[in-house]
Protein backbone atom coordinates (compact mmCIF):
# COMPACT_ATOMS: atom_id res chain seq x y z
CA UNK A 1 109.41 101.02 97.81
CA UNK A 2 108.23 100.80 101.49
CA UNK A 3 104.68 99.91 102.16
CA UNK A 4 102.36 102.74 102.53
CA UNK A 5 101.00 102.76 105.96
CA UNK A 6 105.46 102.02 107.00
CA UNK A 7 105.77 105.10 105.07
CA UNK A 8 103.69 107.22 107.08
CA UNK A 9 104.56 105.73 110.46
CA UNK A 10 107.88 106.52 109.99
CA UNK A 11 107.43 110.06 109.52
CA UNK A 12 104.56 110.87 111.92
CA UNK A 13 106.92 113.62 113.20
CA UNK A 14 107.99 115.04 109.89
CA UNK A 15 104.51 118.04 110.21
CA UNK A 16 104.48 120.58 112.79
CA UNK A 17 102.02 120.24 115.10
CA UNK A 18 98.16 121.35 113.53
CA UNK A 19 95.68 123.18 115.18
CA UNK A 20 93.32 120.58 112.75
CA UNK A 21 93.30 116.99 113.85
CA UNK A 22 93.86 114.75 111.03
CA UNK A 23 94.43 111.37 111.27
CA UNK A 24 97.23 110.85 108.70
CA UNK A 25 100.87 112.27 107.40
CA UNK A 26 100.60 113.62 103.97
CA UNK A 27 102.89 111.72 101.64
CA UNK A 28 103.21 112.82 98.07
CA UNK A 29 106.34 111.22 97.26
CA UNK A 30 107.72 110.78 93.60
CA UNK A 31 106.38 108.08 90.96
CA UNK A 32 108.78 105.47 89.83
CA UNK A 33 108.48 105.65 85.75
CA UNK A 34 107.00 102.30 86.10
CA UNK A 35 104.42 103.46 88.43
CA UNK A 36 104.08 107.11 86.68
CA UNK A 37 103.10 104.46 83.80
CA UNK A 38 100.20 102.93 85.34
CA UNK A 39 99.11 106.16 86.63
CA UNK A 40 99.19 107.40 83.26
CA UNK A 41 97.69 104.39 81.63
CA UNK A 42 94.60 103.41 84.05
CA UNK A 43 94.44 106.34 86.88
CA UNK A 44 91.47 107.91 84.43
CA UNK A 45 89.31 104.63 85.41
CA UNK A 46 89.87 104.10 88.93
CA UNK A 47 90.92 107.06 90.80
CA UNK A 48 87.85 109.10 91.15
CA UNK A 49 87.62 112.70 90.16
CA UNK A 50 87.08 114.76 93.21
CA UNK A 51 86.83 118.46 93.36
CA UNK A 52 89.37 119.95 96.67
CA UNK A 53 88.39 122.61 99.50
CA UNK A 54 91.24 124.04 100.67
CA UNK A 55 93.65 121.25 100.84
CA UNK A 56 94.90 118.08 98.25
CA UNK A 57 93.12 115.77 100.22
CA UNK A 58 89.79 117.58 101.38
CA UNK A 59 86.17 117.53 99.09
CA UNK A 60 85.11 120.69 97.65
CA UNK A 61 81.27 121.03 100.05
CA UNK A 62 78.11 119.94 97.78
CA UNK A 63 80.24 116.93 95.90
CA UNK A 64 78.31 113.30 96.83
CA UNK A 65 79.00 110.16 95.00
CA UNK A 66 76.39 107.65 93.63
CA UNK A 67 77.96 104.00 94.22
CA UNK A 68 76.22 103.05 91.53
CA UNK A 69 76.90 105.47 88.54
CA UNK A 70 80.75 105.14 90.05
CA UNK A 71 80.64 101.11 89.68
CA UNK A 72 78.22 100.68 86.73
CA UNK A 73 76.22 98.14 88.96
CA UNK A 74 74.44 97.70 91.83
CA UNK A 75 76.35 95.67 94.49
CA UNK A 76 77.35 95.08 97.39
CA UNK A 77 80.23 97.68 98.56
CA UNK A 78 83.13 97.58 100.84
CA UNK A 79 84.76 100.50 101.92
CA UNK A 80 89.15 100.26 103.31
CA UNK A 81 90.11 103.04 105.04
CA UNK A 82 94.21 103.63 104.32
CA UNK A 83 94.30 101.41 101.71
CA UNK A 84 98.15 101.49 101.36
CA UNK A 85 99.74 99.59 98.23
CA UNK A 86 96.46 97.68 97.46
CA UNK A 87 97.46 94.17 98.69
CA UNK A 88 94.42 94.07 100.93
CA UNK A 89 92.08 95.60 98.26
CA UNK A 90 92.81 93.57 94.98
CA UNK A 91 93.06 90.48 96.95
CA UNK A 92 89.58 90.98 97.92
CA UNK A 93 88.01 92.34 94.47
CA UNK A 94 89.62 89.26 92.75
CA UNK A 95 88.46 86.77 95.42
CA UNK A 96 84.69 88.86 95.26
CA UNK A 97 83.99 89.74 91.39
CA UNK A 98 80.25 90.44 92.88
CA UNK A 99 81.12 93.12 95.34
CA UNK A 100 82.75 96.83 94.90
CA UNK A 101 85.94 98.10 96.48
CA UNK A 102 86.23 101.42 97.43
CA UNK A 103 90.18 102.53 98.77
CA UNK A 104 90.75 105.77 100.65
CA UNK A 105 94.40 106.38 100.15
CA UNK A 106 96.31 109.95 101.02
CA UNK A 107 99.54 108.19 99.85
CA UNK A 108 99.95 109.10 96.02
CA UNK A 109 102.44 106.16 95.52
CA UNK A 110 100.76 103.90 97.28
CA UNK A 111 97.52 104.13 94.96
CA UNK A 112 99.84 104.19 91.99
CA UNK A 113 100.98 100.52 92.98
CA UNK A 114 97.52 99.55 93.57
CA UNK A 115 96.63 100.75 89.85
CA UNK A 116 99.58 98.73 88.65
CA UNK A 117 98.03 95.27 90.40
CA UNK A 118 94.55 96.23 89.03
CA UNK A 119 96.01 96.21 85.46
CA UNK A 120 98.00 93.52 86.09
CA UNK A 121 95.73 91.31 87.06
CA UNK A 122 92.92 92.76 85.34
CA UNK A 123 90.81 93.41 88.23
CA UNK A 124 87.58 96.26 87.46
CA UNK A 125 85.71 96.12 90.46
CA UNK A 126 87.52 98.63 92.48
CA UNK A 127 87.87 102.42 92.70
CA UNK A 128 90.05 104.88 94.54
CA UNK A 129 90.45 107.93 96.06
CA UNK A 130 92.94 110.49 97.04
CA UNK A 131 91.31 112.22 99.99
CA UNK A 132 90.46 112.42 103.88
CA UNK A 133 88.05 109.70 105.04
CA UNK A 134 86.68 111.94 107.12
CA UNK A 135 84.59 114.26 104.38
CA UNK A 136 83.92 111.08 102.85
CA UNK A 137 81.77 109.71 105.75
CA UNK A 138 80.10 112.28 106.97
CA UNK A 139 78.40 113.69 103.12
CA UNK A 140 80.25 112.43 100.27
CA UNK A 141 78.89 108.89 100.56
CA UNK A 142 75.39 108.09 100.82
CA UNK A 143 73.75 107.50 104.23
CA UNK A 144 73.37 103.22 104.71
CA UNK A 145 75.82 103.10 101.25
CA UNK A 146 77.87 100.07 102.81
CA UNK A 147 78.28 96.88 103.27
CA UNK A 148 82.02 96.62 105.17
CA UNK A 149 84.09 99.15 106.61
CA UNK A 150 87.94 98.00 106.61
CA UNK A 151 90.68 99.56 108.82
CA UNK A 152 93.94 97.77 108.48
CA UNK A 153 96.57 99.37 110.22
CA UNK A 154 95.79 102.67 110.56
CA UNK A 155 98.41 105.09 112.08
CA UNK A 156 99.18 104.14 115.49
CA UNK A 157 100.18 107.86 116.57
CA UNK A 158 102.52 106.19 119.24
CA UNK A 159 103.39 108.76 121.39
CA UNK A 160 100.92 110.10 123.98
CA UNK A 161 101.00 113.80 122.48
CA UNK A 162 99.76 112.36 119.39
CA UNK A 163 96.96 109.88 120.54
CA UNK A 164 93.95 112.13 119.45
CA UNK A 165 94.95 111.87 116.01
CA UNK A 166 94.10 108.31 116.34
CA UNK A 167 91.04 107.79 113.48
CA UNK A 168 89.39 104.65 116.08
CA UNK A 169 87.71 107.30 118.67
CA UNK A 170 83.89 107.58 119.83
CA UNK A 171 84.18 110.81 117.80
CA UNK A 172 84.63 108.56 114.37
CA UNK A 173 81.91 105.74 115.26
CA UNK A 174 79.10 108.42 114.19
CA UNK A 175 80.72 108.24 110.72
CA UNK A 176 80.76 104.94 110.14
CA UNK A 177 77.67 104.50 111.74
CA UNK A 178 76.01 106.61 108.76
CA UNK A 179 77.40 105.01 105.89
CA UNK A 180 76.87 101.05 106.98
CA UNK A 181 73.63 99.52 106.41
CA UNK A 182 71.83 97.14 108.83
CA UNK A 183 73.51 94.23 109.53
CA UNK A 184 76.99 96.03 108.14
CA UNK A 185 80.18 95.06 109.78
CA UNK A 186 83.10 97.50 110.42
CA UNK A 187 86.16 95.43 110.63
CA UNK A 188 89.32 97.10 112.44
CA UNK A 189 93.24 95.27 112.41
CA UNK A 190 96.20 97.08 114.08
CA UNK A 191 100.13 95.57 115.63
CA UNK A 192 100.40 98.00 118.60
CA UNK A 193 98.34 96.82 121.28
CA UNK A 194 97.94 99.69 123.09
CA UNK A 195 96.12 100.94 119.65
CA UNK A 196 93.95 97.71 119.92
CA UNK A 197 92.79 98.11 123.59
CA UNK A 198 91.36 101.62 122.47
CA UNK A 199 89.87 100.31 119.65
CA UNK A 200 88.41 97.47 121.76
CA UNK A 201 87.07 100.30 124.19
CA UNK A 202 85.53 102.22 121.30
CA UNK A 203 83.53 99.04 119.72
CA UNK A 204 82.30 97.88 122.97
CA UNK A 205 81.06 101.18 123.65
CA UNK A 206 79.72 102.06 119.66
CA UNK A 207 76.26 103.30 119.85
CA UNK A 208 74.02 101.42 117.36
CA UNK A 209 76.43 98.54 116.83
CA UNK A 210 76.87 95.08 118.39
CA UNK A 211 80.08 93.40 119.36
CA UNK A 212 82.10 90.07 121.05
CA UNK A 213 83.56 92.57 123.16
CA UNK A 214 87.02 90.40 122.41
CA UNK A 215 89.69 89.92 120.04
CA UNK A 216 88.25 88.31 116.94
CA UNK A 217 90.23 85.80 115.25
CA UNK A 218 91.69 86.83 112.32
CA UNK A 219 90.35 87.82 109.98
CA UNK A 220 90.42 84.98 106.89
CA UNK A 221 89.56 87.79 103.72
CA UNK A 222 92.62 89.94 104.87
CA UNK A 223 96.34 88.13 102.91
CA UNK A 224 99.19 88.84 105.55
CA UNK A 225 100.88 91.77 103.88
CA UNK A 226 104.57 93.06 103.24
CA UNK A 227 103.46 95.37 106.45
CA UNK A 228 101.87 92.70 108.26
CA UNK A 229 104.88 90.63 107.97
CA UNK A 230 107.12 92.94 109.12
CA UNK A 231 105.40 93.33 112.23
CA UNK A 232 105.32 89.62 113.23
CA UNK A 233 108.61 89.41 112.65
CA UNK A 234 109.34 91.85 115.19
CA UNK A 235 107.11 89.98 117.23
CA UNK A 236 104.04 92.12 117.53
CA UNK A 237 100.55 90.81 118.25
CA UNK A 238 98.50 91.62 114.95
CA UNK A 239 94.69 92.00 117.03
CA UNK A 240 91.12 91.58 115.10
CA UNK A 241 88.50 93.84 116.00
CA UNK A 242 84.83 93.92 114.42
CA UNK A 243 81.29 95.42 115.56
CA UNK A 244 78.27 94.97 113.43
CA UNK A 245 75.62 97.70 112.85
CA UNK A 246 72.34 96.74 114.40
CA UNK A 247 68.91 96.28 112.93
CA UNK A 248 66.18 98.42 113.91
């Protein structure tokens, strides 16, 4: 099965041209019976239960979540935006019992694999969800909710028509800027440089938040992917980028 965010790349083209800006390509796609398995065996525990608007991936207005009642605990809680096949996510609730994972996935298989690595390795302290990070930001989660906010490889929307679907714009930092707490970091990864210089623009420039203003190293929590891989090998630059949400 091809990795998540590959999936969507690949088929940036396949809508027609919306009116609405989104910043993904819907992807149902069909579950293998091993992952229609998993689905069917643990889905009822980790993918939350979200009520729609008008579309599969949008949140009926008035539904909020409560971190805690979702987790069971309080703790500290790290949000990934495109959250793929989970490598990034269960690597990090395994290596961090003590923290909560929350994955934003639009890609139905992809969150099927990640249930299937959550049973297999018996990992509890994560949660996903099928919808638009967008809604999710601005009044599902609680204001100051989190800890880390994780962009791995979003869509690159390569071709200049396409660039304002790009999620990294001064229009998103707002968003994030609501749900981190003080001292929060938002961390941001991506292969196409020309995707990294704007996101390099868009940190230095983030009202509220405090940056390098260069490439970080990278970054040590993140395994190199299936993804990841693929894109060294065709000898892209993978570039770091973080900002951290000021104190008052």
């Amino acid at each position: 099965m091809p990795d998540a965010a590959e999936d969507r790349r690949d088929h940036a083209d396949d809508e027609p041209f919306r009116r609405e800006v989104v910043s993904f390509t819907r992807r149902g796609g069909r579950l293998t019976e091993r992952l229609q398995g998993a689905w069917d065996d643990v889905a009822d525990r980790f993918v939350v239960d979200i009520p729609r608007g008008r579309t599969s991936t949008s949140v009926a207005e008035g539904f909020t979540l409560d971190p805690e009642q979702l987790f069971g605990r309080r703790a500290p809680l790290v949000l990934e935006i495109g959250s793929g096949r989970g490598e990034s996510l269960v690597h990090a609730a395994r290596e961090h019992p003590d923290t909560d994972f929350l994955g934003l996935e639009v890609y139905v298989p992809g969150v099927a694999q990640t249930l299937l690595s959550l049973r297999h390795h018996e990992v509890e302290n994560v949660r996903l969800a099928v919808v638009d990070a967008v809604p999710m930001l601005t009044r599902v989660l609680p204001e100051a909710s989190l800890d880390e906010v994780r962009v791995w490889f979003p869509d690159p929307w390569h071709k200049q028509r396409h660039n304002k679907r790009r999620l990294v714009t001064d229009e998103f930092v707002p968003l994030v800027r609501r749900v981190l707490r003080p001292g929060g970091v938002w961390r941001l990864a991506t292969d196409w440089q020309d995707y990294a210089d704007q996101m390099l623009e868009v940190v230095g420039r983030a009202e509220g938040f405090t940056t390098a203003g260069t490439w970080d190293d990278r970054f040590p929590g993140r395994p190199v992917t299936r993804f990841e891989a693929k894109g060294l090998a065709k000898g892209r630059t993978i570039r770091d980028v973080s900002a951290t949400m000021l104190t008052p």
